[in-house]
PDB file of N, CA and C in Angstrom:
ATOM      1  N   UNK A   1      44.206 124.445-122.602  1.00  0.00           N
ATOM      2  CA  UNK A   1      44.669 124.623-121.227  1.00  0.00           C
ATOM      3  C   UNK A   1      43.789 123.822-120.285  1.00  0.00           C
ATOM      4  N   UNK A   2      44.673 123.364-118.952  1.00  0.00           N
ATOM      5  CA  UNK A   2      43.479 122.484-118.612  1.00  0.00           C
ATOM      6  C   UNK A   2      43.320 122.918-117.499  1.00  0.00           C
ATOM      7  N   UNK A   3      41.804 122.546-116.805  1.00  0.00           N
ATOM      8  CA  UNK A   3      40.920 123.652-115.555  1.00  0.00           C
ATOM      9  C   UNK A   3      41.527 122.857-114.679  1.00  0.00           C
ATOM     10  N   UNK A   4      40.439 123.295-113.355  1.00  0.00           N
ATOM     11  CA  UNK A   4      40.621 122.389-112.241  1.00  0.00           C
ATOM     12  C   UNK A   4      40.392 120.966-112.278  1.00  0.00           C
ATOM     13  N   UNK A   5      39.907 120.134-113.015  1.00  0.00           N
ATOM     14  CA  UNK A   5      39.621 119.182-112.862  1.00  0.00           C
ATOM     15  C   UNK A   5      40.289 118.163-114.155  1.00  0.00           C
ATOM     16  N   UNK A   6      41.252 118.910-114.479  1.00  0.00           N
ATOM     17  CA  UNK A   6      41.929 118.152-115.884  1.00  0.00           C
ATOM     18  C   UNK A   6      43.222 118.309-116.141  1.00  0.00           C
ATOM     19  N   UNK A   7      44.048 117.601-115.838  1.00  0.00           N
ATOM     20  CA  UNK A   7      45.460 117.341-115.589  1.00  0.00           C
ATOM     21  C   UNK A   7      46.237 116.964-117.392  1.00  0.00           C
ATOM     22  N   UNK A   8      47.260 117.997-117.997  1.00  0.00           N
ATOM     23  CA  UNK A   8      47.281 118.385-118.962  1.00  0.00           C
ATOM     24  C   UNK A   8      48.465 117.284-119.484  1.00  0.00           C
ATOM     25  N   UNK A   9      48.716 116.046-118.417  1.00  0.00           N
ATOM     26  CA  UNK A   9      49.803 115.554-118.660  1.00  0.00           C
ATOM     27  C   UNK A   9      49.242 113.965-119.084  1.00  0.00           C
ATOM     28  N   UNK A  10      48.831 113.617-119.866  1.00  0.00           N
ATOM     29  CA  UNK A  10      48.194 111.832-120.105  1.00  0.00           C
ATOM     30  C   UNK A  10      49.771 111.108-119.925  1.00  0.00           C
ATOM     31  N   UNK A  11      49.473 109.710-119.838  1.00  0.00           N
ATOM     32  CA  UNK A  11      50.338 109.084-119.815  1.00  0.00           C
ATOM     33  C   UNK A  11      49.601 107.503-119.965  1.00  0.00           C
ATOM     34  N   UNK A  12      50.057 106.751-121.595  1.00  0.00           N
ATOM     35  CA  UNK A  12      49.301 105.907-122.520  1.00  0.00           C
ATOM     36  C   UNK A  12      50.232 105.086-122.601  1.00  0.00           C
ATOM     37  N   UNK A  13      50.428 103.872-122.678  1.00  0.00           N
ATOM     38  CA  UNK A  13      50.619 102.919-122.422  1.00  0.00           C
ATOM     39  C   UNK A  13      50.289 101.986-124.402  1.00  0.00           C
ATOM     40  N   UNK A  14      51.678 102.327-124.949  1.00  0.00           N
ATOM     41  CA  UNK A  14      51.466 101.597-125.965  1.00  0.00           C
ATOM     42  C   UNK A  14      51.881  99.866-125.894  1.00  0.00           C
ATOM     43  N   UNK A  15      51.273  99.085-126.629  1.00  0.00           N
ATOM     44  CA  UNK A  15      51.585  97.829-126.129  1.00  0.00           C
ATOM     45  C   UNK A  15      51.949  96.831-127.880  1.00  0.00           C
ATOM     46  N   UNK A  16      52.916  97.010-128.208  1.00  0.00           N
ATOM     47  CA  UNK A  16      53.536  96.321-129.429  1.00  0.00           C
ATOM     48  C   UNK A  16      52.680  94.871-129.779  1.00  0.00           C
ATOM     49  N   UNK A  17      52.840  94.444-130.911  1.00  0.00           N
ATOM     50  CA  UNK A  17      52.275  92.825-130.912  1.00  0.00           C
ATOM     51  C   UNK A  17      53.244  91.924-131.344  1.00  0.00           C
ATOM     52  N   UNK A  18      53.246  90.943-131.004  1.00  0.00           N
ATOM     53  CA  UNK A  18      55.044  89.883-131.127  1.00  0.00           C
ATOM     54  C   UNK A  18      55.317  90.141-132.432  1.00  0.00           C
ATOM     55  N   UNK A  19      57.065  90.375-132.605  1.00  0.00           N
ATOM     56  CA  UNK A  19      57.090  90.306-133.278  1.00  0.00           C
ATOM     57  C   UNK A  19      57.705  89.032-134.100  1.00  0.00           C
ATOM     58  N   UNK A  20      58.309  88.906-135.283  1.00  0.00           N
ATOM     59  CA  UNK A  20      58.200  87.861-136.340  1.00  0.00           C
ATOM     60  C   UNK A  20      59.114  86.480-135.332  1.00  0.00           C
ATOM     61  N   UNK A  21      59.695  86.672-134.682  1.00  0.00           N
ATOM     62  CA  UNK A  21      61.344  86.233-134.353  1.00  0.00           C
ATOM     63  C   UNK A  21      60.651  85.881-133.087  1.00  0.00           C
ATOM     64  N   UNK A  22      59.806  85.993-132.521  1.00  0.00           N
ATOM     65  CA  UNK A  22      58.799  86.085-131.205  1.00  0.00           C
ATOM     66  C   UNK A  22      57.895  85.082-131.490  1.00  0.00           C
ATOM     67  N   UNK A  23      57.444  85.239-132.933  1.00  0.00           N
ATOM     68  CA  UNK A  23      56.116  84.404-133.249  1.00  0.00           C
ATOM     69  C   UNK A  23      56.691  82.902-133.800  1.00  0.00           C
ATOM     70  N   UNK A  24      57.954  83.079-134.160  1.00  0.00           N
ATOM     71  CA  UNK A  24      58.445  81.911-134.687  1.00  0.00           C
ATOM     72  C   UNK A  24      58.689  81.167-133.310  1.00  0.00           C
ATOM     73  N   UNK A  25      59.556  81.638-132.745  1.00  0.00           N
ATOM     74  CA  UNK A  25      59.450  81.061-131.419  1.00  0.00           C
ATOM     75  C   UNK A  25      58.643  80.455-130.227  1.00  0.00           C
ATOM     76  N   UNK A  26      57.170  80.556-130.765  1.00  0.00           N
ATOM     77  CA  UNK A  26      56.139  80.332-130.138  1.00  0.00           C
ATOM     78  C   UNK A  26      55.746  81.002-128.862  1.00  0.00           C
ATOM     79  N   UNK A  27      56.364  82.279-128.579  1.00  0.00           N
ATOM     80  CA  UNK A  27      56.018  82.956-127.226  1.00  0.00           C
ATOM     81  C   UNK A  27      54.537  83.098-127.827  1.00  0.00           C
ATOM     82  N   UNK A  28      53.955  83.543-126.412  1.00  0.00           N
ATOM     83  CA  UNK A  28      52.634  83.823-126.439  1.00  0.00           C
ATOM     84  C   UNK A  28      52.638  85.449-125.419  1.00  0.00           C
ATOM     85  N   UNK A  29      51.585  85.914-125.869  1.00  0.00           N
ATOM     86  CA  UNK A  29      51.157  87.254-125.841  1.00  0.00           C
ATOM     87  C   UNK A  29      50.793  86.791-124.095  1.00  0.00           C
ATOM     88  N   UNK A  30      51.254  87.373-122.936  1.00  0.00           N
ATOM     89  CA  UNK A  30      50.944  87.611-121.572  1.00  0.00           C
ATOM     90  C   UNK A  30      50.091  88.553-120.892  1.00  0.00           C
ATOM     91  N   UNK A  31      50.125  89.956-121.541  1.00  0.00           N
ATOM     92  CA  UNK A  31      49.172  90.929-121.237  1.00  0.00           C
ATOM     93  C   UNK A  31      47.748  90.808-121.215  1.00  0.00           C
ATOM     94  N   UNK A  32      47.183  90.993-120.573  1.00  0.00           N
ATOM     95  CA  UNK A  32      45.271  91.296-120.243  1.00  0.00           C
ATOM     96  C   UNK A  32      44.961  92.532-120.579  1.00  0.00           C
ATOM     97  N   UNK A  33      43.961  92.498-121.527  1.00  0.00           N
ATOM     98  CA  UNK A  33      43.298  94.218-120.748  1.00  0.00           C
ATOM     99  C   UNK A  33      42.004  94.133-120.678  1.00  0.00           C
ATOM    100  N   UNK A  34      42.250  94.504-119.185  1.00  0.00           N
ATOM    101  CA  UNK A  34      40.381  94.318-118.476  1.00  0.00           C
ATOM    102  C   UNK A  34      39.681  95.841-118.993  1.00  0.00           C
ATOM    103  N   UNK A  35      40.697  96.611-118.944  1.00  0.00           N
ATOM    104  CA  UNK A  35      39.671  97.596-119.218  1.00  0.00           C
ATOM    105  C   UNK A  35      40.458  98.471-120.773  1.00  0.00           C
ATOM    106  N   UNK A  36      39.927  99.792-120.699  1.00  0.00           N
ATOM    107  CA  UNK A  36      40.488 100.784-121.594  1.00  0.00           C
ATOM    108  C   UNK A  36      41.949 100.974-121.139  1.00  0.00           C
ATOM    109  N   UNK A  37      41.813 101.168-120.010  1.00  0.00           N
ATOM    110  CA  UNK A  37      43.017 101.828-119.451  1.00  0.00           C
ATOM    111  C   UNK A  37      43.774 101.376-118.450  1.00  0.00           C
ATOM    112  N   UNK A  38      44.143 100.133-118.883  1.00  0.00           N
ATOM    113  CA  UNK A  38      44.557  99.156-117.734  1.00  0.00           C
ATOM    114  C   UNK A  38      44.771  98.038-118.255  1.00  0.00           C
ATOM    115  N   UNK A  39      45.966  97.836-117.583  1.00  0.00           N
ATOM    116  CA  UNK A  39      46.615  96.042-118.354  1.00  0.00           C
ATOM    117  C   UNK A  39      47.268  95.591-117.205  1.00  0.00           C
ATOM    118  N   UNK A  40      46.802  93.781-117.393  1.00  0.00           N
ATOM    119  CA  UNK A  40      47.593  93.394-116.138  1.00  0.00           C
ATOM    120  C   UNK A  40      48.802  92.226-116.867  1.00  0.00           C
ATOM    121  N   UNK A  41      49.873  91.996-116.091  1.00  0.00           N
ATOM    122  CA  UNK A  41      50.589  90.931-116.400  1.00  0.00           C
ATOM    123  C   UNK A  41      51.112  90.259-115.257  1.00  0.00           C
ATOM    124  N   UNK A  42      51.078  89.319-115.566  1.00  0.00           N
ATOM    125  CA  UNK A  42      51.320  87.896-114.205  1.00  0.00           C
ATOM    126  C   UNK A  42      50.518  88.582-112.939  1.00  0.00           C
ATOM    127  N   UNK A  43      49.419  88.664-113.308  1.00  0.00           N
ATOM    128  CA  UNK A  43      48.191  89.466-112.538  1.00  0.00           C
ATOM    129  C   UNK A  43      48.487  90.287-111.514  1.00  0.00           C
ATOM    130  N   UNK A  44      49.385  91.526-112.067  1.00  0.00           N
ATOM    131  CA  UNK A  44      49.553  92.564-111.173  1.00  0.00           C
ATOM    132  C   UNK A  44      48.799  93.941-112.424  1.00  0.00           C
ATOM    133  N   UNK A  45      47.859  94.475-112.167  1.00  0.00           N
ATOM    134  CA  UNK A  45      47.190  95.717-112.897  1.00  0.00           C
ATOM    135  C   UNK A  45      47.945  96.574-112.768  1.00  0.00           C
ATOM    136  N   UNK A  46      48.058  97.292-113.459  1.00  0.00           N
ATOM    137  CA  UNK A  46      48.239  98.943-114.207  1.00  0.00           C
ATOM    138  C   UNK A  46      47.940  99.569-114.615  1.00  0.00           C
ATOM    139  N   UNK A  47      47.384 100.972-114.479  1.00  0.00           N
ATOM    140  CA  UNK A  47      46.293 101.989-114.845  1.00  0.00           C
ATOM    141  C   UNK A  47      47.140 102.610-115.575  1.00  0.00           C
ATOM    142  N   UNK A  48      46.328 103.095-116.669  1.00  0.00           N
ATOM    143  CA  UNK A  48      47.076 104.375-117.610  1.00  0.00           C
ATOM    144  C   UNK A  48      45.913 105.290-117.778  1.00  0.00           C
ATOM    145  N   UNK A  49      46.231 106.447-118.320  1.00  0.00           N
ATOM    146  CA  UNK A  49      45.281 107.079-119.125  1.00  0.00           C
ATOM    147  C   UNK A  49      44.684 106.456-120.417  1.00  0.00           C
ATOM    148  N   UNK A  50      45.128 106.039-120.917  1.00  0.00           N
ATOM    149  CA  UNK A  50      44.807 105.160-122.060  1.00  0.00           C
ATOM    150  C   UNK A  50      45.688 103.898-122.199  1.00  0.00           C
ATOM    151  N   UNK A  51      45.434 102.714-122.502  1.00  0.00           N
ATOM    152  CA  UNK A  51      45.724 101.522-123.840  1.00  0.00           C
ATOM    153  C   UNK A  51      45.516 101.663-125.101  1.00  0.00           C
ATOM    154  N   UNK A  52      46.821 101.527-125.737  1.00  0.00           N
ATOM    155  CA  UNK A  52      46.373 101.053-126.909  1.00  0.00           C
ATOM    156  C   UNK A  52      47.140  99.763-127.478  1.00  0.00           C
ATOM    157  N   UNK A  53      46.163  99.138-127.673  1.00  0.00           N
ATOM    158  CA  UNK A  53      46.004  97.863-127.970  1.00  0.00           C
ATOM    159  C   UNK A  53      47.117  97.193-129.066  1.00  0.00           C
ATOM    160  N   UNK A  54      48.054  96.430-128.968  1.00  0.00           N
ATOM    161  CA  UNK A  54      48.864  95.791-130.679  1.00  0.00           C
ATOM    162  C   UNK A  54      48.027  95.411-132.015  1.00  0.00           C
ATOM    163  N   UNK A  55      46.796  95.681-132.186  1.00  0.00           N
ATOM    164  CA  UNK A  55      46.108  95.770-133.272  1.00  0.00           C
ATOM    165  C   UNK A  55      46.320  97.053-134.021  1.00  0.00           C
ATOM    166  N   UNK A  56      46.299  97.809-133.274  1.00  0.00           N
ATOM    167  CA  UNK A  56      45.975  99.296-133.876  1.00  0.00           C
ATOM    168  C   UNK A  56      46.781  99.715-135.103  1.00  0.00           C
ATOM    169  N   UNK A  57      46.181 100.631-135.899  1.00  0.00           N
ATOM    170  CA  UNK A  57      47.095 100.973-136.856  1.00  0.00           C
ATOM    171  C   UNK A  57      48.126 102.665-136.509  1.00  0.00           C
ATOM    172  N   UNK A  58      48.981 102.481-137.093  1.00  0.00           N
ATOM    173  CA  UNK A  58      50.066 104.261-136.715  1.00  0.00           C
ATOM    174  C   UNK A  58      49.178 104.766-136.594  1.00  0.00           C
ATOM    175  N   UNK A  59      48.229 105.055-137.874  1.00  0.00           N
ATOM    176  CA  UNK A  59      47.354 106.007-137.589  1.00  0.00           C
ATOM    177  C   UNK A  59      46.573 106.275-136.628  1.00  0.00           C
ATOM    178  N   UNK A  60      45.947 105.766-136.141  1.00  0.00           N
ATOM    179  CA  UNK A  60      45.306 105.571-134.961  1.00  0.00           C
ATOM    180  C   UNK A  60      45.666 106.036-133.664  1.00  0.00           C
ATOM    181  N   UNK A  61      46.779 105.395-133.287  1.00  0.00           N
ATOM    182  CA  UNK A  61      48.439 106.020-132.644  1.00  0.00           C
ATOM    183  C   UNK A  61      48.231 107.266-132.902  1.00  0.00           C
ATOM    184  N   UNK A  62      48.373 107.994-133.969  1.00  0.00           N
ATOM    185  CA  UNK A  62      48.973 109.459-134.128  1.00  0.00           C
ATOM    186  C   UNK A  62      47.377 110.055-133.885  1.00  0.00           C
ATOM    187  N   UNK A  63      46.360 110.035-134.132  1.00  0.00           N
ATOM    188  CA  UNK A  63      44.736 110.164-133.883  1.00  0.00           C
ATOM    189  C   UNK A  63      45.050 110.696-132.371  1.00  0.00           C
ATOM    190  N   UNK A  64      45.345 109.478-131.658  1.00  0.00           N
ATOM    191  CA  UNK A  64      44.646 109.297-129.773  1.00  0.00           C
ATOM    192  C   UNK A  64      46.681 110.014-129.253  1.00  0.00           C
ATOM    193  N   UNK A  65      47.202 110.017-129.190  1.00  0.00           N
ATOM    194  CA  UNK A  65      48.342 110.344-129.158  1.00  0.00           C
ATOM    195  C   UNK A  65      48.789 111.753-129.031  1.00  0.00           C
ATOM    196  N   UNK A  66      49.611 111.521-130.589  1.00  0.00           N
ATOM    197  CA  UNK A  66      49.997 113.403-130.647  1.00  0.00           C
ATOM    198  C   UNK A  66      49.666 114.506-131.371  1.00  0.00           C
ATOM    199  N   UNK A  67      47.874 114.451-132.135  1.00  0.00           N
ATOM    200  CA  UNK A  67      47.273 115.231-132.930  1.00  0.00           C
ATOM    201  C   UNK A  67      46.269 115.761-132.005  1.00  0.00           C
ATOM    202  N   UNK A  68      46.414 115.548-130.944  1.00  0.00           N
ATOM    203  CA  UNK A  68      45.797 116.417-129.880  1.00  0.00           C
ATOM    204  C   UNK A  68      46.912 117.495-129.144  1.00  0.00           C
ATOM    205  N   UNK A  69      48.185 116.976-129.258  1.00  0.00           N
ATOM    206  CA  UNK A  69      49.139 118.023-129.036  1.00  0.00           C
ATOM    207  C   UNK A  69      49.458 118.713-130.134  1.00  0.00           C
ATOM    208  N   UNK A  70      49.520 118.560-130.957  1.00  0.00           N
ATOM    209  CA  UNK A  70      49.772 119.317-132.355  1.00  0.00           C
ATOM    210  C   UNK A  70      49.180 120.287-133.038  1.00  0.00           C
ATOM    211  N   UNK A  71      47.480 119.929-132.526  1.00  0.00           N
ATOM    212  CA  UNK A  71      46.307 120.911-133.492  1.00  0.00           C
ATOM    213  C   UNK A  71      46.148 121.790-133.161  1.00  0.00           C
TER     214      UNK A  71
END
């Protein structure tokens, strides 16, 4: 449950990595992230509670995600 100072609602910001049909095509990846929790594109920022990054594995995902709602 969350107190006064902890808002029970996150909101994370998953960010995919090109995929195959993307990479053949030669797009290039546009996103920044200056910080943890924040990505900019065509340099306008956006705060989240969290980033997570197109490296990451599911697992990881399901870790920072929804095994904090679950347990």
């Amino acid at each position: 449950m969350a107190n006064g100072n902890e808002c029970s609602i996150k909101v994370i910001c998953r960010v995919r990595p090109l995929n195959e049909s993307e990479e053949r095509a030669g797009s290039k990846f546009v996103l920044k992230f200056p910080t943890d929790d924040s990505v900019t594109v065509g340099g306008k920022l956006f705060v989240f509670d969290k980033i997570i990054k197109p490296n990451v594995s599911q697992e990881y995902v399901y870790e920072v995600t929804a095994k904090p709602i679950v347990a």
